[in-house]
N, C-alpha and C. Protein backbone atom coordinates (compact mmCIF):
# COMPACT_ATOMS: atom_id res chain seq x y z
N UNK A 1 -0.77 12.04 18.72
CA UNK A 1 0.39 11.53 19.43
C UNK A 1 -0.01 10.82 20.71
N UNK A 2 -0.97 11.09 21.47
CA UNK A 2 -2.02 10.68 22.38
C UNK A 2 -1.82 9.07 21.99
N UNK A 3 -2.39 9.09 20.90
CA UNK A 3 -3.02 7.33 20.59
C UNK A 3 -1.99 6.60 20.89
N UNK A 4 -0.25 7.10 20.00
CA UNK A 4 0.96 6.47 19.61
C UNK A 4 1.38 6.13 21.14
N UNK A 5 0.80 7.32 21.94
CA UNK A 5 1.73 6.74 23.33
C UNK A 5 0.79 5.42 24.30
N UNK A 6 -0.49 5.57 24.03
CA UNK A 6 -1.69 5.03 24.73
C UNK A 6 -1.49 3.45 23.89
N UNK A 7 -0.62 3.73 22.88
CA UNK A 7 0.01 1.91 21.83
C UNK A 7 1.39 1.92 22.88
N UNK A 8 2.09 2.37 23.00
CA UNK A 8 3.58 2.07 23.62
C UNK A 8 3.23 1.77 25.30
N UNK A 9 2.47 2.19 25.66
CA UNK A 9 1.71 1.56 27.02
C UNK A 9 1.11 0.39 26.70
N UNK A 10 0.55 -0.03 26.16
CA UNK A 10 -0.39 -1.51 25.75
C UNK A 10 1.03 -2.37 25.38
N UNK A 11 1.59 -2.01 24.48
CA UNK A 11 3.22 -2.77 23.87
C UNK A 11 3.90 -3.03 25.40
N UNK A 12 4.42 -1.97 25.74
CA UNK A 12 5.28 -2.29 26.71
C UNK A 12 4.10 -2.85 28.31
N UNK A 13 2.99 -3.09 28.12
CA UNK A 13 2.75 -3.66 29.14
C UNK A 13 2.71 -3.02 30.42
N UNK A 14 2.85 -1.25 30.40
CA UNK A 14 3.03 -0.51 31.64
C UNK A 14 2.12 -0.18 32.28
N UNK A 15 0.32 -0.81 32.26
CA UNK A 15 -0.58 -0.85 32.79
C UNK A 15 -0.99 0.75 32.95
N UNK A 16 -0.54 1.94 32.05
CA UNK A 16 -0.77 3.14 32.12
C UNK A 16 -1.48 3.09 31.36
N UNK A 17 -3.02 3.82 31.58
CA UNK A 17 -3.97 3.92 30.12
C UNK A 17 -4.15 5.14 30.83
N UNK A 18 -5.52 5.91 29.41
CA UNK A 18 -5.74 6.56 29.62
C UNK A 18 -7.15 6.74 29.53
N UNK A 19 -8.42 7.39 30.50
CA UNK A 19 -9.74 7.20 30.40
C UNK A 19 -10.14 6.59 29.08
N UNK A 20 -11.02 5.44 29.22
CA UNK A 20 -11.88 5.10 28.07
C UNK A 20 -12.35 6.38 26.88
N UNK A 21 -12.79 7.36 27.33
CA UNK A 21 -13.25 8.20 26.44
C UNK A 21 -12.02 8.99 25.77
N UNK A 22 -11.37 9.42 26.67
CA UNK A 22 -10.15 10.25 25.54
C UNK A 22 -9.13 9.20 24.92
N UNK A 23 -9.01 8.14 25.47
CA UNK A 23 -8.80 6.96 24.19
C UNK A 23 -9.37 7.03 23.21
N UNK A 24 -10.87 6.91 23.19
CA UNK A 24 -11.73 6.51 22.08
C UNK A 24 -11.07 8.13 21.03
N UNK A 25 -11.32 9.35 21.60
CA UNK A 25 -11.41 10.32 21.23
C UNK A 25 -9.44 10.88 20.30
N UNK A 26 -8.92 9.98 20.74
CA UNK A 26 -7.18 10.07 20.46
C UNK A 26 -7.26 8.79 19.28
N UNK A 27 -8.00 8.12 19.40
CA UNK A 27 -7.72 6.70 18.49
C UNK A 27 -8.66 7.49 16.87
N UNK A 28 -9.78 8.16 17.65
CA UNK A 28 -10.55 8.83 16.62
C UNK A 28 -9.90 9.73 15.36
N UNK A 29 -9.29 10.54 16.24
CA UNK A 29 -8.16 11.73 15.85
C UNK A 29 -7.31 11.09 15.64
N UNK A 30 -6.51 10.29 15.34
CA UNK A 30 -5.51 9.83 14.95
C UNK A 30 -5.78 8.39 13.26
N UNK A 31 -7.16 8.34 13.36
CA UNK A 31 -7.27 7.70 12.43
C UNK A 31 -8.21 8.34 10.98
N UNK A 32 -8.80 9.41 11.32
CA UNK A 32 -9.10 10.45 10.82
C UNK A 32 -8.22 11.13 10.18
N UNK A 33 -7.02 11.18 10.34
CA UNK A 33 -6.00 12.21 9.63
C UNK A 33 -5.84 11.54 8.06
N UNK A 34 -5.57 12.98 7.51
CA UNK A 34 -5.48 12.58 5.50
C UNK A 34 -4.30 11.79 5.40
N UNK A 35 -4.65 10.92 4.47
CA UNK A 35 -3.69 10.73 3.87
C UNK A 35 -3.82 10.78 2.08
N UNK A 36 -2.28 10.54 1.76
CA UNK A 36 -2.23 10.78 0.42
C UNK A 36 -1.62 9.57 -0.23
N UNK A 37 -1.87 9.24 -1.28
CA UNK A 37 -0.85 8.33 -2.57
C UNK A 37 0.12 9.22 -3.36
N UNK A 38 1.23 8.62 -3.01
CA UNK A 38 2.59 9.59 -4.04
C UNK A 38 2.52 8.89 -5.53
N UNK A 39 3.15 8.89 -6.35
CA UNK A 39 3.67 8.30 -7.58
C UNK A 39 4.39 7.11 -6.81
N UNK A 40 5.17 7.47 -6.13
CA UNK A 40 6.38 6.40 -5.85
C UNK A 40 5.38 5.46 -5.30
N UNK A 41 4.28 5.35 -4.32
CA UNK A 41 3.56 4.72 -3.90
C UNK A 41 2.47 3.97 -4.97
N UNK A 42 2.52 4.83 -5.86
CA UNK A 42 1.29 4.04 -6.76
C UNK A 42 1.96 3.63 -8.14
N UNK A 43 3.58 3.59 -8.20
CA UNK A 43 4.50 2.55 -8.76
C UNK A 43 4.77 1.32 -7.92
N UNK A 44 4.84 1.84 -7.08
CA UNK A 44 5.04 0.08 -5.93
C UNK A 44 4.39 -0.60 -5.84
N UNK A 45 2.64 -0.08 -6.13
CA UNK A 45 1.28 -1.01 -5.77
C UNK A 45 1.22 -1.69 -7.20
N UNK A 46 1.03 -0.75 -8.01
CA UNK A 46 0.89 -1.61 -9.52
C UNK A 46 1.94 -2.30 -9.99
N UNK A 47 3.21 -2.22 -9.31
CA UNK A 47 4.15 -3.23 -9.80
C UNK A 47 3.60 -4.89 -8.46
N UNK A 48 3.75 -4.54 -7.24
CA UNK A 48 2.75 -5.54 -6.96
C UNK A 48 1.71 -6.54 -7.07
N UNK A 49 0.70 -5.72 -7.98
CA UNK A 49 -0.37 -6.35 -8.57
C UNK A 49 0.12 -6.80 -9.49
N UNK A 50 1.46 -6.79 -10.69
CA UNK A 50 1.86 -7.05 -12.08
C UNK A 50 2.65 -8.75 -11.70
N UNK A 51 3.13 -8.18 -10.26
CA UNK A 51 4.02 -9.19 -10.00
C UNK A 51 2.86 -10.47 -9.40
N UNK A 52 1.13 -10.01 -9.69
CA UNK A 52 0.37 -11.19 -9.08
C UNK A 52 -0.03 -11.36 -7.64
N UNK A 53 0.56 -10.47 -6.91
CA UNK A 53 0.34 -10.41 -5.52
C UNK A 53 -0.81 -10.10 -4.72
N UNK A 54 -1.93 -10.79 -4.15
CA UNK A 54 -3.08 -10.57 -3.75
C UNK A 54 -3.11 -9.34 -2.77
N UNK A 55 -3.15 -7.78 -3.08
CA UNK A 55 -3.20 -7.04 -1.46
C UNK A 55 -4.40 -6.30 -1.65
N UNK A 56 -4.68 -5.41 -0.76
CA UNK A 56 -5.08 -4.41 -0.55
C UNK A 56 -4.27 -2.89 -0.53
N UNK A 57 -4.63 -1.93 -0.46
CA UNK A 57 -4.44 -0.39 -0.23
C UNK A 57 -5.03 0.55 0.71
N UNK A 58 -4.02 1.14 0.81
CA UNK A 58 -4.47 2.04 2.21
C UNK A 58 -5.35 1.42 3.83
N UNK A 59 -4.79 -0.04 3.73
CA UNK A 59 -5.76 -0.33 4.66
C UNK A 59 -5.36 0.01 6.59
N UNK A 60 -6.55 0.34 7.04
CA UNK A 60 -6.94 0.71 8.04
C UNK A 60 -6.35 -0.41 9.47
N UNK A 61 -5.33 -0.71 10.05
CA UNK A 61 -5.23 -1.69 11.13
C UNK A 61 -5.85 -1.64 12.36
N UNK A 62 -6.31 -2.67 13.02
CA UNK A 62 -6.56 -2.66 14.18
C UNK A 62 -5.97 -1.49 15.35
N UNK A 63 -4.88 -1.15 15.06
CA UNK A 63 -4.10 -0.17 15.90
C UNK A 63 -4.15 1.18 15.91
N UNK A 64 -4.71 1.31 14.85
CA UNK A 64 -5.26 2.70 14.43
C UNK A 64 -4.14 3.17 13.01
N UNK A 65 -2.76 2.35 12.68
CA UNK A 65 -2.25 2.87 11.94
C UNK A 65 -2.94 2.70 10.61
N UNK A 66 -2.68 3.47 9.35
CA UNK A 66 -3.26 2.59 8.67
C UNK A 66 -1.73 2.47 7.48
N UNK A 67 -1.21 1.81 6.37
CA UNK A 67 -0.29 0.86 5.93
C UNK A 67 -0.90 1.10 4.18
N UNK A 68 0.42 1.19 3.50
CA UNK A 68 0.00 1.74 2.09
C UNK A 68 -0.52 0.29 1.58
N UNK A 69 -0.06 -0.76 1.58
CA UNK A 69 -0.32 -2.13 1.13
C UNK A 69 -0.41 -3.43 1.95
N UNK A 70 -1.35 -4.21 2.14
CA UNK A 70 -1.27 -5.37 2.83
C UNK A 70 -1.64 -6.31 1.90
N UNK A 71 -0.30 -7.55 2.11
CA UNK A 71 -0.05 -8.06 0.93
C UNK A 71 -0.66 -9.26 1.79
N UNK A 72 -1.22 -10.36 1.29
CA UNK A 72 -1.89 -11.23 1.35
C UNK A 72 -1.58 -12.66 1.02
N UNK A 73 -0.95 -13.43 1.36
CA UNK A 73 -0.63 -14.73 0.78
C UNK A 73 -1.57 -16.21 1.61
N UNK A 74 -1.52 -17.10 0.51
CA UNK A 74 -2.54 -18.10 0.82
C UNK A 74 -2.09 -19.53 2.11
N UNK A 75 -1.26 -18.55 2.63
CA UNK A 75 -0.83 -19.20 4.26
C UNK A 75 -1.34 -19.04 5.35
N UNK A 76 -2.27 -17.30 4.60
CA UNK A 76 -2.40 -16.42 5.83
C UNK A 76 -1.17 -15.69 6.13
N UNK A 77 -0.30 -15.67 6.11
CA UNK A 77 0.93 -14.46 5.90
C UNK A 77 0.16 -12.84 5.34
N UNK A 78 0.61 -12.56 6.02
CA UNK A 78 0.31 -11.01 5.73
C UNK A 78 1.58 -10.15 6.20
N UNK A 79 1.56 -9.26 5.18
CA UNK A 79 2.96 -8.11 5.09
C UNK A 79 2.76 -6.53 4.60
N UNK A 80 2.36 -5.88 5.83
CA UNK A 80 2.39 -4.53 5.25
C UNK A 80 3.88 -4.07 4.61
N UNK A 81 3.36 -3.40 3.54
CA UNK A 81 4.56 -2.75 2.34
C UNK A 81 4.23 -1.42 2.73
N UNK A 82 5.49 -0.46 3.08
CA UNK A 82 5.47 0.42 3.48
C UNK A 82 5.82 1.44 2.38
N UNK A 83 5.60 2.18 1.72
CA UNK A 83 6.58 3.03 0.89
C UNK A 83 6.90 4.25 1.46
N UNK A 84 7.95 3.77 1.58
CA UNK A 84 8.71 5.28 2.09
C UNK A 84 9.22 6.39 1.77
N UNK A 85 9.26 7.50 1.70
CA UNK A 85 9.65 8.30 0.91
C UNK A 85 10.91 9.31 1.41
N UNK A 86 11.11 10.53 1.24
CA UNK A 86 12.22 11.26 1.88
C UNK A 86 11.57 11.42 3.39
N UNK A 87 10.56 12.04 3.24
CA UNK A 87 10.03 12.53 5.07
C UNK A 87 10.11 11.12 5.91
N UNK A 88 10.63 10.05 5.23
CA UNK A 88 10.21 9.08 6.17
C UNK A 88 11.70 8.48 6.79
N UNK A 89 12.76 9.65 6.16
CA UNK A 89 14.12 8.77 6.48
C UNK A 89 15.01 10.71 6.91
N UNK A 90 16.03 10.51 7.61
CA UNK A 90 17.16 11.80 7.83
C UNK A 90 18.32 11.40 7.45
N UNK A 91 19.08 11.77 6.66
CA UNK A 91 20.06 10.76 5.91
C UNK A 91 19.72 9.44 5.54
N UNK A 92 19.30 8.87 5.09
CA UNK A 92 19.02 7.74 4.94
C UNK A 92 18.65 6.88 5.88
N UNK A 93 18.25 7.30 7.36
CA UNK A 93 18.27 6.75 8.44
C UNK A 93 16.94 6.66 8.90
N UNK A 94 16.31 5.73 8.94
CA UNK A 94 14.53 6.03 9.57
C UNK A 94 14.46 7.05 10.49
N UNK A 95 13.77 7.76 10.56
CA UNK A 95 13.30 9.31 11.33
C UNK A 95 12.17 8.41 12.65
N UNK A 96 12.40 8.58 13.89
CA UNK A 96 11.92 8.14 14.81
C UNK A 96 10.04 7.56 14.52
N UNK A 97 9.49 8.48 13.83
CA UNK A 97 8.31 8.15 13.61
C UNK A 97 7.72 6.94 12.51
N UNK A 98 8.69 6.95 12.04
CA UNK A 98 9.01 5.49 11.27
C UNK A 98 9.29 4.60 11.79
N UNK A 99 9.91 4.56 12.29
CA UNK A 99 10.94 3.25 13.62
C UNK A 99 9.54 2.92 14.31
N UNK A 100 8.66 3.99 14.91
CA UNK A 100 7.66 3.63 15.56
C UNK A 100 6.79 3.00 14.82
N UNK A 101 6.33 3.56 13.99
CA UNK A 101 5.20 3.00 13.09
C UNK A 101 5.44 1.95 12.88
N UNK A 102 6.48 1.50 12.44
CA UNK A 102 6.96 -0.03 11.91
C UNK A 102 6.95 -1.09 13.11
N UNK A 103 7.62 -0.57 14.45
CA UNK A 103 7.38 -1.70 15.46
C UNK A 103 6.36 -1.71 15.70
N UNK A 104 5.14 -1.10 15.98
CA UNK A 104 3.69 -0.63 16.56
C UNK A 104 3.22 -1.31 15.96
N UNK A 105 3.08 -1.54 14.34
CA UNK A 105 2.45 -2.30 13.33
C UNK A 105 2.66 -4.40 13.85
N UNK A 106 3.91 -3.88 13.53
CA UNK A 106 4.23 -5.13 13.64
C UNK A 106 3.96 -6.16 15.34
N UNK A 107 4.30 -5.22 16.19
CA UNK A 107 3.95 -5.94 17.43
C UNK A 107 2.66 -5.41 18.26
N UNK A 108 1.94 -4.47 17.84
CA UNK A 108 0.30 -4.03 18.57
C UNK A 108 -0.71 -5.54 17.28
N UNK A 109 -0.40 -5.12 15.95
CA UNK A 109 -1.30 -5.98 14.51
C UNK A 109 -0.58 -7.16 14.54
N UNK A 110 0.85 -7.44 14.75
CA UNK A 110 1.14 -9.15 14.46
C UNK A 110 0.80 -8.74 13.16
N UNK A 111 1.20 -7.99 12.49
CA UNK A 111 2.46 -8.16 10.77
C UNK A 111 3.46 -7.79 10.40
N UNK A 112 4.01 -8.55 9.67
CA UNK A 112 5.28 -7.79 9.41
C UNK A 112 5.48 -6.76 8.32
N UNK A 113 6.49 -5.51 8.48
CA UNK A 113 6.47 -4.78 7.82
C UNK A 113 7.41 -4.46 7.16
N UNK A 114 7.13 -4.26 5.58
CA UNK A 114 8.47 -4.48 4.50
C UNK A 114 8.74 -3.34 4.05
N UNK A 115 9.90 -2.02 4.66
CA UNK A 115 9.70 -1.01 3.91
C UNK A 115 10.58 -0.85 2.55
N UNK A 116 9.60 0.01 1.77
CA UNK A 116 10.61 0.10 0.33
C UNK A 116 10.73 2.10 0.14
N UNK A 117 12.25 1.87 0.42
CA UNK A 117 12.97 3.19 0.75
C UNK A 117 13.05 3.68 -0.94
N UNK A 118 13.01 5.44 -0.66
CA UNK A 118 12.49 5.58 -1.96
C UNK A 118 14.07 5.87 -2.72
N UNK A 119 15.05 5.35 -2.21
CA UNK A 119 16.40 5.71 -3.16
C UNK A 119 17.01 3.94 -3.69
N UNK A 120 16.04 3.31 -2.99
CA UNK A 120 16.63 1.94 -3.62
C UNK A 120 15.36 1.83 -4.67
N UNK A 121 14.07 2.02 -4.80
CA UNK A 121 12.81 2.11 -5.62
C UNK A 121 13.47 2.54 -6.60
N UNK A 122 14.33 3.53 -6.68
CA UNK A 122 14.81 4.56 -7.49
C UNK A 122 15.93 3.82 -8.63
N UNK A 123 16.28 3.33 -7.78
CA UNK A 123 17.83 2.71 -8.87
C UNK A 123 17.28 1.76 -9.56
N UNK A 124 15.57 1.15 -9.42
CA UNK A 124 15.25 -0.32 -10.45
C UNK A 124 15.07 0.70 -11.88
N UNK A 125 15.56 -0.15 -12.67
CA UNK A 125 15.25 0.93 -14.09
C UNK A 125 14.22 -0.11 -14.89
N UNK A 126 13.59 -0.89 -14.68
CA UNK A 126 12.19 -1.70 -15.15
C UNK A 126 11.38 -2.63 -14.36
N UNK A 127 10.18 -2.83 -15.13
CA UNK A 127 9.08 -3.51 -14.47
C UNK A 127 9.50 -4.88 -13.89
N UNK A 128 10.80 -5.42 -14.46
CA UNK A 128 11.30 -6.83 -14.03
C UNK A 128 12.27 -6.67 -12.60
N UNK A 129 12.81 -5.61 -12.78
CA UNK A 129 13.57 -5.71 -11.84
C UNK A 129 13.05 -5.07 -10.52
N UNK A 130 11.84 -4.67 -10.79
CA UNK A 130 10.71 -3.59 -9.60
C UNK A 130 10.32 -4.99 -8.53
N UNK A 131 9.62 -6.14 -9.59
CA UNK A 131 8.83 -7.09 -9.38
C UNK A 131 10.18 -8.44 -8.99
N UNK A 132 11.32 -7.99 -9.22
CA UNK A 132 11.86 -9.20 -8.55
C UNK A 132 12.51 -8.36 -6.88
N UNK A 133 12.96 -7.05 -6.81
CA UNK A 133 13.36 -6.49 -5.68
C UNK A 133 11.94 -6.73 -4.23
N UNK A 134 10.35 -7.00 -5.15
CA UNK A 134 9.63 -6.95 -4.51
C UNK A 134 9.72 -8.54 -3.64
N UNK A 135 9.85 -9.26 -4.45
CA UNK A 135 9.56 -10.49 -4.18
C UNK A 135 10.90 -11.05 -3.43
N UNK A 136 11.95 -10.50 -3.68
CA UNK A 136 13.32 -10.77 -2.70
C UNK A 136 12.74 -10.22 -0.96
N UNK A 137 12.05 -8.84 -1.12
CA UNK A 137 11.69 -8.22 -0.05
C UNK A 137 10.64 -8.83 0.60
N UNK A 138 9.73 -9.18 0.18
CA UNK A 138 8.70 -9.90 0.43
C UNK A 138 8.93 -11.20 1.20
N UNK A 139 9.73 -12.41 0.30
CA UNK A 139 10.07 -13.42 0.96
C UNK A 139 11.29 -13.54 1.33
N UNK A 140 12.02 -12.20 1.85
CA UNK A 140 13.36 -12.06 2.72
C UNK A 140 14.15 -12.85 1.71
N UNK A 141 14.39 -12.74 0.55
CA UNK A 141 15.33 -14.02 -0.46
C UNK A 141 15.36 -15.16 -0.25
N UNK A 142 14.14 -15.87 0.29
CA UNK A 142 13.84 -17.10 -0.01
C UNK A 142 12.71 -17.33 -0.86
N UNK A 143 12.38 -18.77 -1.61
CA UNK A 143 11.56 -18.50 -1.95
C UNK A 143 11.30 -17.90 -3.55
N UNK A 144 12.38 -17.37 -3.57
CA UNK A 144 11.75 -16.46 -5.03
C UNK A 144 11.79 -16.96 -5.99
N UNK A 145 10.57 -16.44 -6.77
CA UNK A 145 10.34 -17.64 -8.03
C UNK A 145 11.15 -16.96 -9.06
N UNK A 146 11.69 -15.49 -8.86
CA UNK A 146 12.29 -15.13 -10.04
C UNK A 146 13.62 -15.42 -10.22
N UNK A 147 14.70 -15.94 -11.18
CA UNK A 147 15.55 -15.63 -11.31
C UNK A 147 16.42 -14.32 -11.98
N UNK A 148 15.78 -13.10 -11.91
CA UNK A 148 16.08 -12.48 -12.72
C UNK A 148 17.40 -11.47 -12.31
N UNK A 149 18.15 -10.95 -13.08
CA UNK A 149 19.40 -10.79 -12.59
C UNK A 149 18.69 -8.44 -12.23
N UNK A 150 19.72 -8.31 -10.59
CA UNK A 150 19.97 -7.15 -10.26
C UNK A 150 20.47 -6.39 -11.14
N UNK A 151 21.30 -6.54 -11.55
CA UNK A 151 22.63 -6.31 -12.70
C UNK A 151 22.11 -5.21 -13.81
C-alpha cells in the first residue's frame, strides 16, 4: 500500500516521496505479490487471441502494477484489458482499489484501461458475440469490423 500511495504522490504532483530505499523496498513488495489466472480471465484472453488481437499476459508496468492483458495495435495504441471479477466490484460498483488501479495505470503508464466486468462476460452466450463485445470495448464502438448482432 506504501508503493500505491508513493504513485498518488508522483500523480498528484505533491512533491511527498519517500526515502529512495524504502521506495525501492515498497515497489519491490508490491510487485512481488502472487498473482493468479481465473477461467473468466483465461476466456477473455483466448477469445482475444481468436478475435486476432496482438497482446500479451500478465504483463508487468512501469508502475509496478501489473494488467491481465496488453493489447497491442499497429499505431502503437496500447490497452490494458482488465478482467474483473466479483472482488473487483460491491454491488456492481468498482470497489476503491479498482478505481485506483485503473487511474494509476492509466495516468502513472499512459494506457488506457478496458475493464471487462464479470456479469456482462457472463451474459455473451458464444465465441462471436465474446469477440464482437471485445472489439466494441476495445475501439469504444468505433471502428468495428464486426457487424455482428448483440441480440
Amino acid at each position: 500500500q506504501l508503493h500505491q500511495w508513493q504513485l498518488l504522490q508522483q500523480e498528484l504532483k505533491y512533491g511527498v516521496e519517500l526515502p529512495q530505499s524504502l521506495q525501492e523496498k515498497c515497489r519491490n513488495a508490491f510487485t512481488s505479490a502472487s498473482f493468479s489466472e481465473s477461467k473468466l480471465q483465461n476466456d477473455v484472453v483466448y477469445e482475444l487471441r481468436a478475435a486476432g488481437l496482438d497482446l500479451e499476459e500478465e504483463v508487468l508496468l512501469g508502475s509496478g502494477y501489473r494488467v491481465d492483458a496488453l493489447v497491442k495495435f499497429s499505431n502503437g495504441r496500447k490497452v490494458a484489458v482488465e478482467v474483473d471479477g466479483p472482488s473487483h466490484f460491491i454491488d456492481r460498483r468498482p470497489a476503491g482499489s479498482t478505481i485506483l488501479k485503473h487511474r494509476q495505470v492509466a495516468r502513472m503508464d499512459h494506457i488506457e484501461v478496458v475493464s471487462v466486468p464479470y456479469w456482462e462476460w457472463d451474459e455473451l452466450k458464444n465465441s462471436e458475440m465474446k469477440q464482437h463485445y471485445l472489439r466494441v470495448k476495445l475501439f469504444n464502438g468505433q471502428n468495428c469490423k464486426s457487424n455482428i448482432s448483440m441480440e
